[in-house]
PDB file of N, CA and C in Angstrom:
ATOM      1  N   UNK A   1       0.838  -1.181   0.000  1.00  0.00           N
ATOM      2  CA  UNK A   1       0.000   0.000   0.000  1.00  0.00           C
ATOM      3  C   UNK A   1       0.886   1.250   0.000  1.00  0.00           C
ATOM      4  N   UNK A   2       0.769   2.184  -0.445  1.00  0.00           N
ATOM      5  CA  UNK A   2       1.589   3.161  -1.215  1.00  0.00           C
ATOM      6  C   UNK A   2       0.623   4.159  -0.060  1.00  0.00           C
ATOM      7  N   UNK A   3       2.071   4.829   0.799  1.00  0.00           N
ATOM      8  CA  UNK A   3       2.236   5.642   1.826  1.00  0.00           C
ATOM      9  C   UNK A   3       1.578   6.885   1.268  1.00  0.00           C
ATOM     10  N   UNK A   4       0.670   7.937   1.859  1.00  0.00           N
ATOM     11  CA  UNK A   4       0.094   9.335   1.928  1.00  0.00           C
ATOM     12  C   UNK A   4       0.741  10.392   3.114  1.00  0.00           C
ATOM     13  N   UNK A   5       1.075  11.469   2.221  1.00  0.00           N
ATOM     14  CA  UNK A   5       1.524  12.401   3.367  1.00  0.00           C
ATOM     15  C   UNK A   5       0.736  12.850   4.009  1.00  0.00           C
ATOM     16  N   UNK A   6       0.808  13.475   5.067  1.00  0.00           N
ATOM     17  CA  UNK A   6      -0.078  14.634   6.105  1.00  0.00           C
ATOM     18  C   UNK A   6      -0.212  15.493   5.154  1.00  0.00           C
ATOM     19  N   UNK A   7       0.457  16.274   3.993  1.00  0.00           N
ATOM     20  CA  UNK A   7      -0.276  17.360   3.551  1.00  0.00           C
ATOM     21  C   UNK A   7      -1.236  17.075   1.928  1.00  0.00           C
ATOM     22  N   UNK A   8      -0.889  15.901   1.895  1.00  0.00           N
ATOM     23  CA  UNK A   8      -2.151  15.227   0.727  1.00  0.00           C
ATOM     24  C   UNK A   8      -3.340  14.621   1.621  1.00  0.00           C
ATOM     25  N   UNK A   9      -3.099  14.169   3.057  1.00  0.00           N
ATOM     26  CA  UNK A   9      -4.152  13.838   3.635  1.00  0.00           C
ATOM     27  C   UNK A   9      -4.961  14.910   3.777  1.00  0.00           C
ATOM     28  N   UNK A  10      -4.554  16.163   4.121  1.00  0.00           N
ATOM     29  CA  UNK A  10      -5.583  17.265   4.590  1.00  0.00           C
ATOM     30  C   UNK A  10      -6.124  17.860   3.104  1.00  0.00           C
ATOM     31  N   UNK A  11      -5.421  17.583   2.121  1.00  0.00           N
ATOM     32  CA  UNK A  11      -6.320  18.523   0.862  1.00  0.00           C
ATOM     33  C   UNK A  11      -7.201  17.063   0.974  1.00  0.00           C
ATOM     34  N   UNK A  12      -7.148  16.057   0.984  1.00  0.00           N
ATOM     35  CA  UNK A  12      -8.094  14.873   0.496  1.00  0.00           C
ATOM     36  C   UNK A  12      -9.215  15.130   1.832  1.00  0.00           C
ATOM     37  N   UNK A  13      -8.643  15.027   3.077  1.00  0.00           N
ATOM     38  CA  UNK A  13      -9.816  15.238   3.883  1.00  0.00           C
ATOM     39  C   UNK A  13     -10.645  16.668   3.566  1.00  0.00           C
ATOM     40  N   UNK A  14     -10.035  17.703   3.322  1.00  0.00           N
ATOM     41  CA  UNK A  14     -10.504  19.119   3.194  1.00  0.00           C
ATOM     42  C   UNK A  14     -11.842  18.638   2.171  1.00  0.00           C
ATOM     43  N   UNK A  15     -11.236  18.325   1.255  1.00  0.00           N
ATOM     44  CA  UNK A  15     -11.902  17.978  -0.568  1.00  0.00           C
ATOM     45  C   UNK A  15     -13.488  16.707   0.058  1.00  0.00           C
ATOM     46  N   UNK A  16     -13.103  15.785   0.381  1.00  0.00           N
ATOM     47  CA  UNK A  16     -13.951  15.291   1.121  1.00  0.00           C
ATOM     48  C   UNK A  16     -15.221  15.432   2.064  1.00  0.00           C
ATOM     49  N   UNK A  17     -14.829  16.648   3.302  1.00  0.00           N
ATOM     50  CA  UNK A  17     -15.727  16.609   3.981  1.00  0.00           C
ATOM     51  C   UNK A  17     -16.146  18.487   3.987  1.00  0.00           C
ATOM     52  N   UNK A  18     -15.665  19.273   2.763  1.00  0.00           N
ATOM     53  CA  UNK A  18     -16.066  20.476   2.731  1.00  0.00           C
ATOM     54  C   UNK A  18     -17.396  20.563   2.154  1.00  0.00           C
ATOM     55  N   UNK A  19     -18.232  21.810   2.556  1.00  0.00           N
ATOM     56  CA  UNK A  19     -19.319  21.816   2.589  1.00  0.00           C
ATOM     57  C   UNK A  19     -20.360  21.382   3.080  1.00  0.00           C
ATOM     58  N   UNK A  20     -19.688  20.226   4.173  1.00  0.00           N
ATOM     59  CA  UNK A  20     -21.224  19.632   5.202  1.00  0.00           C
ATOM     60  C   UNK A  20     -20.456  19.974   6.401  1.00  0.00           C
ATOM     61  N   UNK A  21     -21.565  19.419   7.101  1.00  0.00           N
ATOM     62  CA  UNK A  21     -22.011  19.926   8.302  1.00  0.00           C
ATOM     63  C   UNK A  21     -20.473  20.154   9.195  1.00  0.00           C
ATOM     64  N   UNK A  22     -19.722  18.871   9.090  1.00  0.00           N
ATOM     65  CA  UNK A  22     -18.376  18.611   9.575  1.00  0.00           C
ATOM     66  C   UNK A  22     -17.250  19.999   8.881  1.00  0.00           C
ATOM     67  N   UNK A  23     -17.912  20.431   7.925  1.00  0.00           N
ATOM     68  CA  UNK A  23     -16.222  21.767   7.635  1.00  0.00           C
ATOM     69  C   UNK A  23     -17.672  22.542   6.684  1.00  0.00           C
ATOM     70  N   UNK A  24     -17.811  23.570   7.041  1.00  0.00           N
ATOM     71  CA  UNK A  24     -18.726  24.802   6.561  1.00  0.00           C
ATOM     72  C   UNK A  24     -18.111  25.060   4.957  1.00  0.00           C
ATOM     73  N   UNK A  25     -18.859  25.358   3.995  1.00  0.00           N
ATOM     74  CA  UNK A  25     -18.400  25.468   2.879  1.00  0.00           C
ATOM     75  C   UNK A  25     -18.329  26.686   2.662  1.00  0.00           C
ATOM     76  N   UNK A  26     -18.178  27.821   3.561  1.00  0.00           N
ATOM     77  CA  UNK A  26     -17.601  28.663   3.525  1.00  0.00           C
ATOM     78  C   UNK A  26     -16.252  29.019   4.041  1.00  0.00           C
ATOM     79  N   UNK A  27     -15.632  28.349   4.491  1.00  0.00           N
ATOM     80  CA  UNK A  27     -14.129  28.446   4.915  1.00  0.00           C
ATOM     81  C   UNK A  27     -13.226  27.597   3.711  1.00  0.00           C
ATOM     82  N   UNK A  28     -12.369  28.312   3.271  1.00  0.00           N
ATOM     83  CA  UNK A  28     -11.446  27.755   1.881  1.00  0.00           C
ATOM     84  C   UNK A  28     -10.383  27.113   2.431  1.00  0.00           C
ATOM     85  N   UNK A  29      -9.926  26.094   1.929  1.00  0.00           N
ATOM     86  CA  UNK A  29      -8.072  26.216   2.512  1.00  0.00           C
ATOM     87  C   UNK A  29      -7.336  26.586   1.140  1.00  0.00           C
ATOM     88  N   UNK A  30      -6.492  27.318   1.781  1.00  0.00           N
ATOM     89  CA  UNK A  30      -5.627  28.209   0.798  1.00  0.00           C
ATOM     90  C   UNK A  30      -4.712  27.490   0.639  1.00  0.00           C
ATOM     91  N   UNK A  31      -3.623  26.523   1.412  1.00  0.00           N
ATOM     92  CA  UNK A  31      -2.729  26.464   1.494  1.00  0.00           C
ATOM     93  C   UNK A  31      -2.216  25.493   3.179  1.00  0.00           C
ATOM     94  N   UNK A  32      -1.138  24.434   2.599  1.00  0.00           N
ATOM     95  CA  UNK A  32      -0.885  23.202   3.633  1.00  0.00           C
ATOM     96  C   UNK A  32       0.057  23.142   3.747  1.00  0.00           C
ATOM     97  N   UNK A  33       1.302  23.363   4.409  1.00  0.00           N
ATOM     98  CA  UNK A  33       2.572  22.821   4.055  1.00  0.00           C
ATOM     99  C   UNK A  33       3.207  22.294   5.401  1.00  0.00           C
ATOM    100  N   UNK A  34       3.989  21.054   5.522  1.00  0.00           N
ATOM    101  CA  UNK A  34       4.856  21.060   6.905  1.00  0.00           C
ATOM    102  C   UNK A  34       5.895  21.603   6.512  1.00  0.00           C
ATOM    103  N   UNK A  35       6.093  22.461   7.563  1.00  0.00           N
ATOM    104  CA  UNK A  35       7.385  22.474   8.346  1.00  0.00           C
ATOM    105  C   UNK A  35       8.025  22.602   9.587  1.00  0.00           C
ATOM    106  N   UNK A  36       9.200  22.127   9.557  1.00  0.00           N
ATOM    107  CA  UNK A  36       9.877  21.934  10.943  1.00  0.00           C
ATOM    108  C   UNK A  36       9.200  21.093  12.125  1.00  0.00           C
ATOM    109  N   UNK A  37       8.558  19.953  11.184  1.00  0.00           N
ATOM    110  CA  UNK A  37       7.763  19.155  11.805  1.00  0.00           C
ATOM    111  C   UNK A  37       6.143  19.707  12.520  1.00  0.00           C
ATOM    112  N   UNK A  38       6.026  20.513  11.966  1.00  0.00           N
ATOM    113  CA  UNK A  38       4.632  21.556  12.036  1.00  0.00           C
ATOM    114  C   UNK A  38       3.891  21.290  10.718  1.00  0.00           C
ATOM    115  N   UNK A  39       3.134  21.133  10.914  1.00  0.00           N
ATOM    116  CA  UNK A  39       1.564  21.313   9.848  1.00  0.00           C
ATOM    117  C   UNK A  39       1.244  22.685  10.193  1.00  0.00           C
ATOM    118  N   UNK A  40       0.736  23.397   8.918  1.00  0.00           N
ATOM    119  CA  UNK A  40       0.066  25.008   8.907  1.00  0.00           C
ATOM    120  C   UNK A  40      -0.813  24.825   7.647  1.00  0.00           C
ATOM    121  N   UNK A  41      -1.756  25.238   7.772  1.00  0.00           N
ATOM    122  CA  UNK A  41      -2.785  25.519   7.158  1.00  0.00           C
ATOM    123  C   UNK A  41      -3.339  26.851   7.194  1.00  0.00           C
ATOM    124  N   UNK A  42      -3.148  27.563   6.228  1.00  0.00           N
ATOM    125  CA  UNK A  42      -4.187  28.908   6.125  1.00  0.00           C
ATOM    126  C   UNK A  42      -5.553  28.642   4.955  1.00  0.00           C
ATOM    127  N   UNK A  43      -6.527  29.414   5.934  1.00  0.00           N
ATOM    128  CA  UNK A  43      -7.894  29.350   5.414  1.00  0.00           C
ATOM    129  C   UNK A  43      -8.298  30.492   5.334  1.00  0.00           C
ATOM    130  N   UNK A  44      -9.585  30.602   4.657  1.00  0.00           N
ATOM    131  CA  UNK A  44     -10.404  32.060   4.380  1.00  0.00           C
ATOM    132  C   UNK A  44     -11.656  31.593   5.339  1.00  0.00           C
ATOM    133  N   UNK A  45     -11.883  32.772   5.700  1.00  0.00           N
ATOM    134  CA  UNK A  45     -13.712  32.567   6.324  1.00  0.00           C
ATOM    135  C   UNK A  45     -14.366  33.301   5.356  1.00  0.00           C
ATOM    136  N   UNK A  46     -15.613  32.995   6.050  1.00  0.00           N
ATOM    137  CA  UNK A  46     -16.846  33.821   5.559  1.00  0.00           C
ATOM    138  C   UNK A  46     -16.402  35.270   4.885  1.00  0.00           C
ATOM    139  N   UNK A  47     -16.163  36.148   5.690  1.00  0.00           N
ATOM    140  CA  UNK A  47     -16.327  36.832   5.621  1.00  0.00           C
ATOM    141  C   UNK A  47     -14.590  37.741   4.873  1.00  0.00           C
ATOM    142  N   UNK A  48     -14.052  36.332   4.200  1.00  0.00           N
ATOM    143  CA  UNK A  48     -12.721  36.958   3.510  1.00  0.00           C
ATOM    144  C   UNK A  48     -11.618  36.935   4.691  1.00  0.00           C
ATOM    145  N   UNK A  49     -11.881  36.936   5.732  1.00  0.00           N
ATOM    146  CA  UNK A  49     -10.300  36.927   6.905  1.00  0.00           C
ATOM    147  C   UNK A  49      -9.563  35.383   7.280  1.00  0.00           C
ATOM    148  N   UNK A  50      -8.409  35.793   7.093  1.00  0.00           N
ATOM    149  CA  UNK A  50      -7.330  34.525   7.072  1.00  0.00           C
ATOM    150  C   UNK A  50      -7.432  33.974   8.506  1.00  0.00           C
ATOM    151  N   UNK A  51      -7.292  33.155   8.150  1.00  0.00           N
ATOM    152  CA  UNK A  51      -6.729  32.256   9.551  1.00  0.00           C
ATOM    153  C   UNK A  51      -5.455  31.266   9.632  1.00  0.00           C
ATOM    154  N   UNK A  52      -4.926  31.000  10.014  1.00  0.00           N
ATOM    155  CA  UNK A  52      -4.063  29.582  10.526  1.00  0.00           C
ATOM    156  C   UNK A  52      -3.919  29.039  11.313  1.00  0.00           C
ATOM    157  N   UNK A  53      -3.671  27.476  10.940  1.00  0.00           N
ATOM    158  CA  UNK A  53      -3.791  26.835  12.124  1.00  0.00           C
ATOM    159  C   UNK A  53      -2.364  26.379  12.148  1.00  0.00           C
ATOM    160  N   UNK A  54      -1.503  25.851  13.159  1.00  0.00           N
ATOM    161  CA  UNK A  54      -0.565  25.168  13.486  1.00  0.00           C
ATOM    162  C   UNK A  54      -0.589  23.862  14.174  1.00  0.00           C
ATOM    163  N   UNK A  55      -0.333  22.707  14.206  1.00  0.00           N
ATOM    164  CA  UNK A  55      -0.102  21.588  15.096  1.00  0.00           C
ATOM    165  C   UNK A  55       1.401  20.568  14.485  1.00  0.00           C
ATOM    166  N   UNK A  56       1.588  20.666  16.095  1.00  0.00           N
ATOM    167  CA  UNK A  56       2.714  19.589  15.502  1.00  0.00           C
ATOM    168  C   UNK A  56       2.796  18.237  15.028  1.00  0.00           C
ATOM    169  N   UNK A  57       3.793  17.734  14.476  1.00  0.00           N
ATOM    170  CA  UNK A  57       3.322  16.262  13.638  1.00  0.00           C
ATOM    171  C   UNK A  57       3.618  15.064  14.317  1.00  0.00           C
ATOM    172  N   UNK A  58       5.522  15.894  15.430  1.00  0.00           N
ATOM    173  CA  UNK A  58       5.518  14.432  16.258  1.00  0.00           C
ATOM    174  C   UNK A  58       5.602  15.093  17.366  1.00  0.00           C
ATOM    175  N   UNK A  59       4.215  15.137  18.082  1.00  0.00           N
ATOM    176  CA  UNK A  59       3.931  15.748  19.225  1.00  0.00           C
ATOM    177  C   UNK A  59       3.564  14.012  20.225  1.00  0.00           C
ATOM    178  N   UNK A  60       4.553  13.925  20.874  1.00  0.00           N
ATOM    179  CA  UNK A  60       4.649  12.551  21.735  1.00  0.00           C
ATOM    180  C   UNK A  60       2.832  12.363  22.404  1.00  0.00           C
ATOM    181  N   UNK A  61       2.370  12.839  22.521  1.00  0.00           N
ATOM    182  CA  UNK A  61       0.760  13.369  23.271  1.00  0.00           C
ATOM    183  C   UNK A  61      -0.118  12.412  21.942  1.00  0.00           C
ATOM    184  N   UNK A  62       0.121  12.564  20.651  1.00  0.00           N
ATOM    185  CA  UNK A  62      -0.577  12.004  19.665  1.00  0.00           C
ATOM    186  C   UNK A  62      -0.059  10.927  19.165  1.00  0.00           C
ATOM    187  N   UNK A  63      -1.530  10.393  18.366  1.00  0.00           N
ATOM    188  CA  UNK A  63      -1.096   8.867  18.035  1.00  0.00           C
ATOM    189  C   UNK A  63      -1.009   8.520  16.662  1.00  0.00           C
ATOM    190  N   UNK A  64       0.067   8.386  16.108  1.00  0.00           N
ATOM    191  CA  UNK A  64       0.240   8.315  14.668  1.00  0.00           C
ATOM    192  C   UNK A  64      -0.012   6.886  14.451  1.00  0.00           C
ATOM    193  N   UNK A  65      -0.433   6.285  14.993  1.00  0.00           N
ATOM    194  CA  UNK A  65      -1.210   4.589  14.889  1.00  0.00           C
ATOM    195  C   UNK A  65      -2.717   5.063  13.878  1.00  0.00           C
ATOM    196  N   UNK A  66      -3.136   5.650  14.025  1.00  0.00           N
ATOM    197  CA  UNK A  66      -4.194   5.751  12.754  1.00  0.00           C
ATOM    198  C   UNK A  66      -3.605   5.911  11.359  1.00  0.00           C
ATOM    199  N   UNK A  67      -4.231   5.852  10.494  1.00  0.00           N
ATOM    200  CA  UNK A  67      -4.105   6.032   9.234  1.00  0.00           C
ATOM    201  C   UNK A  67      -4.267   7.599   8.670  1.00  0.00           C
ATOM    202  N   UNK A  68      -3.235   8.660   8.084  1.00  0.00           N
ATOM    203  CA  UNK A  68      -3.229   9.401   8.242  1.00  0.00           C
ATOM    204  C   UNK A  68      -4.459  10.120   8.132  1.00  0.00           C
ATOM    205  N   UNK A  69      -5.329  10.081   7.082  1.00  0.00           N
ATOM    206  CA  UNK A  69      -6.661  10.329   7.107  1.00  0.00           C
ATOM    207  C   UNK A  69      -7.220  10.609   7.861  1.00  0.00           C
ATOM    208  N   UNK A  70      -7.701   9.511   8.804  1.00  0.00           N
ATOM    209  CA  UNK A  70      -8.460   9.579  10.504  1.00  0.00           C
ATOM    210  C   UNK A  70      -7.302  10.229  11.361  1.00  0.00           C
ATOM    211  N   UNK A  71      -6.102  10.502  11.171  1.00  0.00           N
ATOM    212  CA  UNK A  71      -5.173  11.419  11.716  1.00  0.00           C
ATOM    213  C   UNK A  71      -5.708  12.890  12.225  1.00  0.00           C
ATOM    214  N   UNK A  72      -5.648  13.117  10.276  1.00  0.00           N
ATOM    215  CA  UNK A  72      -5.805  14.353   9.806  1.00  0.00           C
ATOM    216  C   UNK A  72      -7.353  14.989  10.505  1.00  0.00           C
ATOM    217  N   UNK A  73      -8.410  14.041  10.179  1.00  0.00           N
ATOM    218  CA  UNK A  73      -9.823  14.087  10.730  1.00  0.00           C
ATOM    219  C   UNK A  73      -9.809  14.565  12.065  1.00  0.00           C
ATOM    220  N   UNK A  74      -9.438  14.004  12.790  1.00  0.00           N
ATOM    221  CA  UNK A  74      -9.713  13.885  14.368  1.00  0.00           C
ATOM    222  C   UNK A  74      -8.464  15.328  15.124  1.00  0.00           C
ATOM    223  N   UNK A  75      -7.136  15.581  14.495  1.00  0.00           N
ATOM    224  CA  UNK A  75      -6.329  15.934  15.203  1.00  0.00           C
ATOM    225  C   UNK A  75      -6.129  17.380  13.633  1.00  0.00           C
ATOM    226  N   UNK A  76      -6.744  17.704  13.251  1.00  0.00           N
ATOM    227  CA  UNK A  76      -7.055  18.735  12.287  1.00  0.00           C
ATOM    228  C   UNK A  76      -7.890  19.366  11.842  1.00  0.00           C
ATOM    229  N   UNK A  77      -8.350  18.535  11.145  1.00  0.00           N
ATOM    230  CA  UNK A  77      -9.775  19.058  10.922  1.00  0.00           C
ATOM    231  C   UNK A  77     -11.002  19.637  11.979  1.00  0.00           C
ATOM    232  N   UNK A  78     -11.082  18.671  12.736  1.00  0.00           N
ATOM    233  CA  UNK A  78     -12.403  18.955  13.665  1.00  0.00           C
ATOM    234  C   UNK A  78     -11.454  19.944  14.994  1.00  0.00           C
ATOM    235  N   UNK A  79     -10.387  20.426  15.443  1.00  0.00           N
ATOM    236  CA  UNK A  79     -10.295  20.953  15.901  1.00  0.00           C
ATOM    237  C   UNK A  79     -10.139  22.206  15.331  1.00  0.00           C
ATOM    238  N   UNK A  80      -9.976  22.209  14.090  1.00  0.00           N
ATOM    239  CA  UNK A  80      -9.535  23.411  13.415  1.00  0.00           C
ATOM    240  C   UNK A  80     -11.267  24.065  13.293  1.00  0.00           C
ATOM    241  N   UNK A  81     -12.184  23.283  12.979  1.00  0.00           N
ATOM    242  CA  UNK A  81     -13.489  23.982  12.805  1.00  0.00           C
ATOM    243  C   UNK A  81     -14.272  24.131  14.371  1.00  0.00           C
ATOM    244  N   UNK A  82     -13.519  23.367  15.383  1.00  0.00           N
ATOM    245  CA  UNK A  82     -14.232  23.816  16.841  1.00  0.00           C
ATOM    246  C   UNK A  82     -13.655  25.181  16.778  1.00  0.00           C
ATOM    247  N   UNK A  83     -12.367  25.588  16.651  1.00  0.00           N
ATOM    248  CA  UNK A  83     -11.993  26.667  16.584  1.00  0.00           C
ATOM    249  C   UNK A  83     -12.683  27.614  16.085  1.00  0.00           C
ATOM    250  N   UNK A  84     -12.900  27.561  14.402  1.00  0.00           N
ATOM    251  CA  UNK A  84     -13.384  28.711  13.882  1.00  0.00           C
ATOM    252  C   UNK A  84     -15.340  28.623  14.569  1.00  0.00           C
ATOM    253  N   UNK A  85     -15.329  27.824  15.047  1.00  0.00           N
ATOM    254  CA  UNK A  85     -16.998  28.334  15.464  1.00  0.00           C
ATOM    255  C   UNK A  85     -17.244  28.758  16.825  1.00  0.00           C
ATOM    256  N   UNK A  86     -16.050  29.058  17.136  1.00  0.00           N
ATOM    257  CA  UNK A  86     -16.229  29.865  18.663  1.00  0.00           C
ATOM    258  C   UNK A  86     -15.484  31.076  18.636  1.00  0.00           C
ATOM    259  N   UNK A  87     -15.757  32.156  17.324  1.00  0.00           N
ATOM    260  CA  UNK A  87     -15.522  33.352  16.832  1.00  0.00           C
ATOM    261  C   UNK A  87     -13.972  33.239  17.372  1.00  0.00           C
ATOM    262  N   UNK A  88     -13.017  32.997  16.131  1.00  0.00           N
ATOM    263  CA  UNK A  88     -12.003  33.157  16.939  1.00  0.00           C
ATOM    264  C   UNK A  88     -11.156  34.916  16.600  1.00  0.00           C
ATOM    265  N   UNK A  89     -12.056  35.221  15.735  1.00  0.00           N
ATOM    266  CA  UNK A  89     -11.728  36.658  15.423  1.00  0.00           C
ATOM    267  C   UNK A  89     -11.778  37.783  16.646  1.00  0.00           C
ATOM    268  N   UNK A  90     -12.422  37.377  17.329  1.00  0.00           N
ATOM    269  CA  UNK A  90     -12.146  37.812  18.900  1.00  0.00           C
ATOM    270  C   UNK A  90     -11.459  37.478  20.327  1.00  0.00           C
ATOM    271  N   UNK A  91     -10.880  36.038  19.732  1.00  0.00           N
ATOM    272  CA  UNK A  91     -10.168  35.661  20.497  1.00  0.00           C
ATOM    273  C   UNK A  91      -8.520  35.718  20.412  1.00  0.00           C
ATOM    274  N   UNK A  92      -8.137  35.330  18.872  1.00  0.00           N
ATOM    275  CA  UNK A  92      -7.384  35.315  18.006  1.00  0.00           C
ATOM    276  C   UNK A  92      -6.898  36.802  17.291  1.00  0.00           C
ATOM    277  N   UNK A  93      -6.263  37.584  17.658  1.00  0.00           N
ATOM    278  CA  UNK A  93      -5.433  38.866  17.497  1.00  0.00           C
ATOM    279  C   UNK A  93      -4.698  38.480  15.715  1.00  0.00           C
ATOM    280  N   UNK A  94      -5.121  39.376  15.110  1.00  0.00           N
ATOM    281  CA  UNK A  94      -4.252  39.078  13.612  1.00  0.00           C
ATOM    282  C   UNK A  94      -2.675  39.446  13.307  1.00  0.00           C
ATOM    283  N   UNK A  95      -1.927  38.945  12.648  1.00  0.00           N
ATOM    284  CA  UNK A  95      -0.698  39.509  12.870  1.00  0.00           C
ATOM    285  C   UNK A  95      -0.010  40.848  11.439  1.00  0.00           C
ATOM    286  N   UNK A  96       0.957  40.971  11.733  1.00  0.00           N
ATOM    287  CA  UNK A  96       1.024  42.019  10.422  1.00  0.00           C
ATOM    288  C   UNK A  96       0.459  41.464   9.297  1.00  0.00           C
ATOM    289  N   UNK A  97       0.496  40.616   8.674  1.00  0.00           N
ATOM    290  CA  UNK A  97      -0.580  40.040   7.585  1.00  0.00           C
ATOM    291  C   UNK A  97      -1.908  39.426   7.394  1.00  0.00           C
ATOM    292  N   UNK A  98      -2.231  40.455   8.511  1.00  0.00           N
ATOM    293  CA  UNK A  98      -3.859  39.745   8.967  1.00  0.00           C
ATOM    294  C   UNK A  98      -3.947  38.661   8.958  1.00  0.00           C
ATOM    295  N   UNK A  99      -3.355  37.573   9.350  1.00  0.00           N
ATOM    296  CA  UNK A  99      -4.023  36.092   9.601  1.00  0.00           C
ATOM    297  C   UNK A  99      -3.741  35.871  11.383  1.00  0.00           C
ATOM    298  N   UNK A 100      -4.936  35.417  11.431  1.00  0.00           N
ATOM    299  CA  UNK A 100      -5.098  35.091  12.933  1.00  0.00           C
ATOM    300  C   UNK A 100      -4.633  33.847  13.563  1.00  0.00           C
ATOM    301  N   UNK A 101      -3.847  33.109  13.931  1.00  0.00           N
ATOM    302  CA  UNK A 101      -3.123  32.264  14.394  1.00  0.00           C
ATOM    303  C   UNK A 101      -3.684  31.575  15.021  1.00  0.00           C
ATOM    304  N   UNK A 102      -4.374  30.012  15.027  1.00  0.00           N
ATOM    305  CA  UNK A 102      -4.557  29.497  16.122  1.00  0.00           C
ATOM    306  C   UNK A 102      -3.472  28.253  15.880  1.00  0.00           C
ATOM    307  N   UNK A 103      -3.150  28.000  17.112  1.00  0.00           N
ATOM    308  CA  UNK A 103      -2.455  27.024  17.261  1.00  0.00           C
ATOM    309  C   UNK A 103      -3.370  26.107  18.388  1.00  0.00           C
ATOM    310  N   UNK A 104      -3.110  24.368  17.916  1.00  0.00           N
ATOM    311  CA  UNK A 104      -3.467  23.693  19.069  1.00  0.00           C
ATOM    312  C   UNK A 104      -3.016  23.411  19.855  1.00  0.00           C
ATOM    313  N   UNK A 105      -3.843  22.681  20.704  1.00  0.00           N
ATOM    314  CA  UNK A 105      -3.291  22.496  22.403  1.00  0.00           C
ATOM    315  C   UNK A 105      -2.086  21.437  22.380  1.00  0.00           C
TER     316      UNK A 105
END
């Protein structure tokens, strides 16, 4: 079986579960890349303002025993949209390039 990265998993999960209920089809992802053993993702909202998210990839706390997919799902995705639905534009300060930073726990 022919290995998938973390950043083809998240455009495939993105592509997958955008527009229902699980990822609002108004938030875009712009853009995925690791580095320095970090995943970042910048997105658009509604209303045109950037966001990013950060999580690390070998964060000892997580379990890379799933298949990256259900990885990506559980430890990306759905925290990245608990995020944006608890206004993080007020929680989340933008930086000189207007994107608002969330990083996970």
């Amino acid at each position: 079986m022919e290995s998938i990265s973390v950043v083809d998993a998240v455009r495939a999960a993105w592509a997958r579960v955008g527009g229902t209920q699980i990822l609002p089809g108004e938030f875009k992802l712009l853009e995925v890349t690791e580095k320095h053993e970090t995943l970042e993702l910048l997105v658009t909202g509604p209303a045109g303002e950037s966001f990013g998210y950060r999580t690390p990839l070998h964060d000892p706390e997580r379990s890379f025993e799933q298949a990256p997919d259900e990885w990506v799902m559980w430890n990306v995705i759905v925290p990245l949209v608990e995020e944006l639905e608890t206004d993080p534009a007020s929680r989340h300060p933008a930086d000189e390039n207007e994107i608002r930073w969330i990083d996970s726990d």
